[in-house]
N, C-alpha and C. Protein backbone atom coordinates (compact mmCIF):
# COMPACT_ATOMS: atom_id res chain seq x y z
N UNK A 1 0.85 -1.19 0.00
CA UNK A 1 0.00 0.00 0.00
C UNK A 1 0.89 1.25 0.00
N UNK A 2 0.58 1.93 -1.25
CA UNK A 2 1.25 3.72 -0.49
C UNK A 2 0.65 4.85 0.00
N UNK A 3 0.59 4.91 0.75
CA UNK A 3 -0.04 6.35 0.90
C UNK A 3 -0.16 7.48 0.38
N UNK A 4 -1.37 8.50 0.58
CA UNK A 4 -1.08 9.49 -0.15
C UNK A 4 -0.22 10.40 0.36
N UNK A 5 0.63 11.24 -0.90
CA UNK A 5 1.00 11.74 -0.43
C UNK A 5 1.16 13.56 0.22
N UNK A 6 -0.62 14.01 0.28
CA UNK A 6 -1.07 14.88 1.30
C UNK A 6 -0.48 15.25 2.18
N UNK A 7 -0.20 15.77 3.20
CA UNK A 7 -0.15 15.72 4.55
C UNK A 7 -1.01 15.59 5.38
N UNK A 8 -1.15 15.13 6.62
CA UNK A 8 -2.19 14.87 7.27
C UNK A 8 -3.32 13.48 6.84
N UNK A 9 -2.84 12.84 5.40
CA UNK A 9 -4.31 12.18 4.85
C UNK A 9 -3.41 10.80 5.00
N UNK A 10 -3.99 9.67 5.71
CA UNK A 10 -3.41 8.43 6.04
C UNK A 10 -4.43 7.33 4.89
N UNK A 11 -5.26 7.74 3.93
CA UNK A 11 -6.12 7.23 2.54
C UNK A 11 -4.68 6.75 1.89
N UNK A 12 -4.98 5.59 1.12
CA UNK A 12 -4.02 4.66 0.09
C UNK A 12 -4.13 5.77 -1.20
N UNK A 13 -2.76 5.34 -1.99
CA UNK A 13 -2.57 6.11 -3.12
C UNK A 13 -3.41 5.30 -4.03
N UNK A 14 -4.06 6.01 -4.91
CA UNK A 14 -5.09 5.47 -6.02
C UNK A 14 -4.26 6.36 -7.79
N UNK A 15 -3.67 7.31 -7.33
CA UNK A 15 -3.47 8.06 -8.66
C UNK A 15 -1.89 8.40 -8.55
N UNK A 16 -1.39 8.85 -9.87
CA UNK A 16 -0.45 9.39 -9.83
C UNK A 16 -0.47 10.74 -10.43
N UNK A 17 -0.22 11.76 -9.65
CA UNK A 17 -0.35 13.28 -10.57
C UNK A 17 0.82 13.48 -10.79
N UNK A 18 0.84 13.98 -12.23
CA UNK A 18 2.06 14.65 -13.02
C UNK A 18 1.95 16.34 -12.78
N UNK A 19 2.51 16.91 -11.98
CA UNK A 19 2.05 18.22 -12.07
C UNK A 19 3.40 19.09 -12.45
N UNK A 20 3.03 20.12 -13.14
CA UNK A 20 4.29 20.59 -14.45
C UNK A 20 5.40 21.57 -13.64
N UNK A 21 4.81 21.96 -12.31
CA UNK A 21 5.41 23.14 -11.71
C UNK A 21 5.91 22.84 -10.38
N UNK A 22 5.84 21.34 -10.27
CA UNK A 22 6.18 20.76 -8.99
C UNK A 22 6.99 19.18 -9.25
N UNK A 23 6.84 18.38 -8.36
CA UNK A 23 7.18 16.82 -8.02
C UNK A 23 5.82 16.64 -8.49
N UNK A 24 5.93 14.94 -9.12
CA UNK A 24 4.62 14.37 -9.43
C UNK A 24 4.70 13.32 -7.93
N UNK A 25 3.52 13.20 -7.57
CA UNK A 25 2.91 12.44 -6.19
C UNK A 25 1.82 11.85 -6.62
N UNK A 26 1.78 10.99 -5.66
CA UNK A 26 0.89 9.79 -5.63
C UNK A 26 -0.35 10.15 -4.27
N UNK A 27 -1.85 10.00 -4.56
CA UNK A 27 -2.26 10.67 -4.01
C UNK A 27 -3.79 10.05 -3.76
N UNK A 28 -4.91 10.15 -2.91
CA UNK A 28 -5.56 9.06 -3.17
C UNK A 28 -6.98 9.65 -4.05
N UNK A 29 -7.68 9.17 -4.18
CA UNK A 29 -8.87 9.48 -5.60
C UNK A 29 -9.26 11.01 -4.55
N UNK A 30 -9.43 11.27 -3.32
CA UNK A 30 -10.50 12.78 -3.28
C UNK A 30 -9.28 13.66 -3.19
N UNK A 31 -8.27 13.64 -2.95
CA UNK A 31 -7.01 14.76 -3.56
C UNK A 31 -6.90 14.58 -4.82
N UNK A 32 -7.02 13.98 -5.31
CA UNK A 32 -6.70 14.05 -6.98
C UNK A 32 -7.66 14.27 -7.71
N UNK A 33 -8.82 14.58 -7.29
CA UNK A 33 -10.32 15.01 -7.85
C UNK A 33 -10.14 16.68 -7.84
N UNK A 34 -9.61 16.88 -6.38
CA UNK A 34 -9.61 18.50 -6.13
C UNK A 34 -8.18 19.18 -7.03
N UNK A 35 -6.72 18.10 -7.09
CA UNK A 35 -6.09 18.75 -7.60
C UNK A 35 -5.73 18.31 -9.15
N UNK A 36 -6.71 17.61 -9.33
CA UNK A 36 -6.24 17.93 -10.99
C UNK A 36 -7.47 18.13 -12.04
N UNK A 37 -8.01 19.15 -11.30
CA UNK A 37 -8.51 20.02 -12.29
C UNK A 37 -7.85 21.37 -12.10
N UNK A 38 -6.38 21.72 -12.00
CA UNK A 38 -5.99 22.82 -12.33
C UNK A 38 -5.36 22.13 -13.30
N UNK A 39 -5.02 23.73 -14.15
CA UNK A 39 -4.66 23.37 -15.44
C UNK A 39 -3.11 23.15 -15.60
N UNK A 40 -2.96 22.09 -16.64
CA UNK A 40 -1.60 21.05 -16.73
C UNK A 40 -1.53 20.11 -16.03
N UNK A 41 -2.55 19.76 -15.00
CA UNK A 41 -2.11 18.63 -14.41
C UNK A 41 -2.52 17.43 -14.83
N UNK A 42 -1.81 16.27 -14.94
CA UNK A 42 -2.69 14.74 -15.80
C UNK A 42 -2.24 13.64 -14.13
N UNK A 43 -3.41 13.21 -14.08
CA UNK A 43 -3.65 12.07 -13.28
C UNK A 43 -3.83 10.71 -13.77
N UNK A 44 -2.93 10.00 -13.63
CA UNK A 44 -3.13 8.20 -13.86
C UNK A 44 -3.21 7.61 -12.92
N UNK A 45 -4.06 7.02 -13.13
CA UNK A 45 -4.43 6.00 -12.05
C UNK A 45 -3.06 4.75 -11.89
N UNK A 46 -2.83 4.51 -10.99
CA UNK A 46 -2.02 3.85 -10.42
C UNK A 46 -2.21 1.74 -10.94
N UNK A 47 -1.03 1.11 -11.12
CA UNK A 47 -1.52 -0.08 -11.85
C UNK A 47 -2.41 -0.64 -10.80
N UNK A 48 -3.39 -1.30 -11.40
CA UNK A 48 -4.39 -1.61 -10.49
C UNK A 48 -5.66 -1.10 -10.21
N UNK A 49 -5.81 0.32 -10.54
CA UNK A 49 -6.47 0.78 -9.30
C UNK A 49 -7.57 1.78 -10.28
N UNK A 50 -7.20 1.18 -11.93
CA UNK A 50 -8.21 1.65 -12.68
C UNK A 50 -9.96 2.32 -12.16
N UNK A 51 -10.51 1.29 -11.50
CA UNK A 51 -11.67 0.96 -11.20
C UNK A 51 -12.23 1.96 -10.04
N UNK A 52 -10.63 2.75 -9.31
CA UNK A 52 -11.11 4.05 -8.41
C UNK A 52 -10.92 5.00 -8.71
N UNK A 53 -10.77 5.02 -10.16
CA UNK A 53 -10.10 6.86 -10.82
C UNK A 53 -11.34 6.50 -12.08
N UNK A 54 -11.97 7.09 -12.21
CA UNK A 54 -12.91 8.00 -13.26
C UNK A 54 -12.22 7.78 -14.53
């Protein structure tokens, strides 16, 4: 299991965000809902874990 990597959020990683202006992190589906709809960011779902990312 990885965790996300939030602070404070002890939720399993479900995604991986590529974000253009930072480190890409691994993060779990309700952080990665809120942060990648800013623009440039692409989220993949993590192997496996199709079935919890949209």
């Amino acid at each position: 299991m990885v965790e996300c990597a939030e602070d404070g959020c002890e939720a399993e990683a479900v995604v991986e965000l590529h974000v253009p202006w930072a480190d890409n992190r691994r993060v779990c589906a309700g952080h990665a809902r809120v942060i990648a709809r800013q623009d440039g960011v692409v989220a993949d779902p993590l192997d496996g874990r199709d079935e919890e990312w949209p």
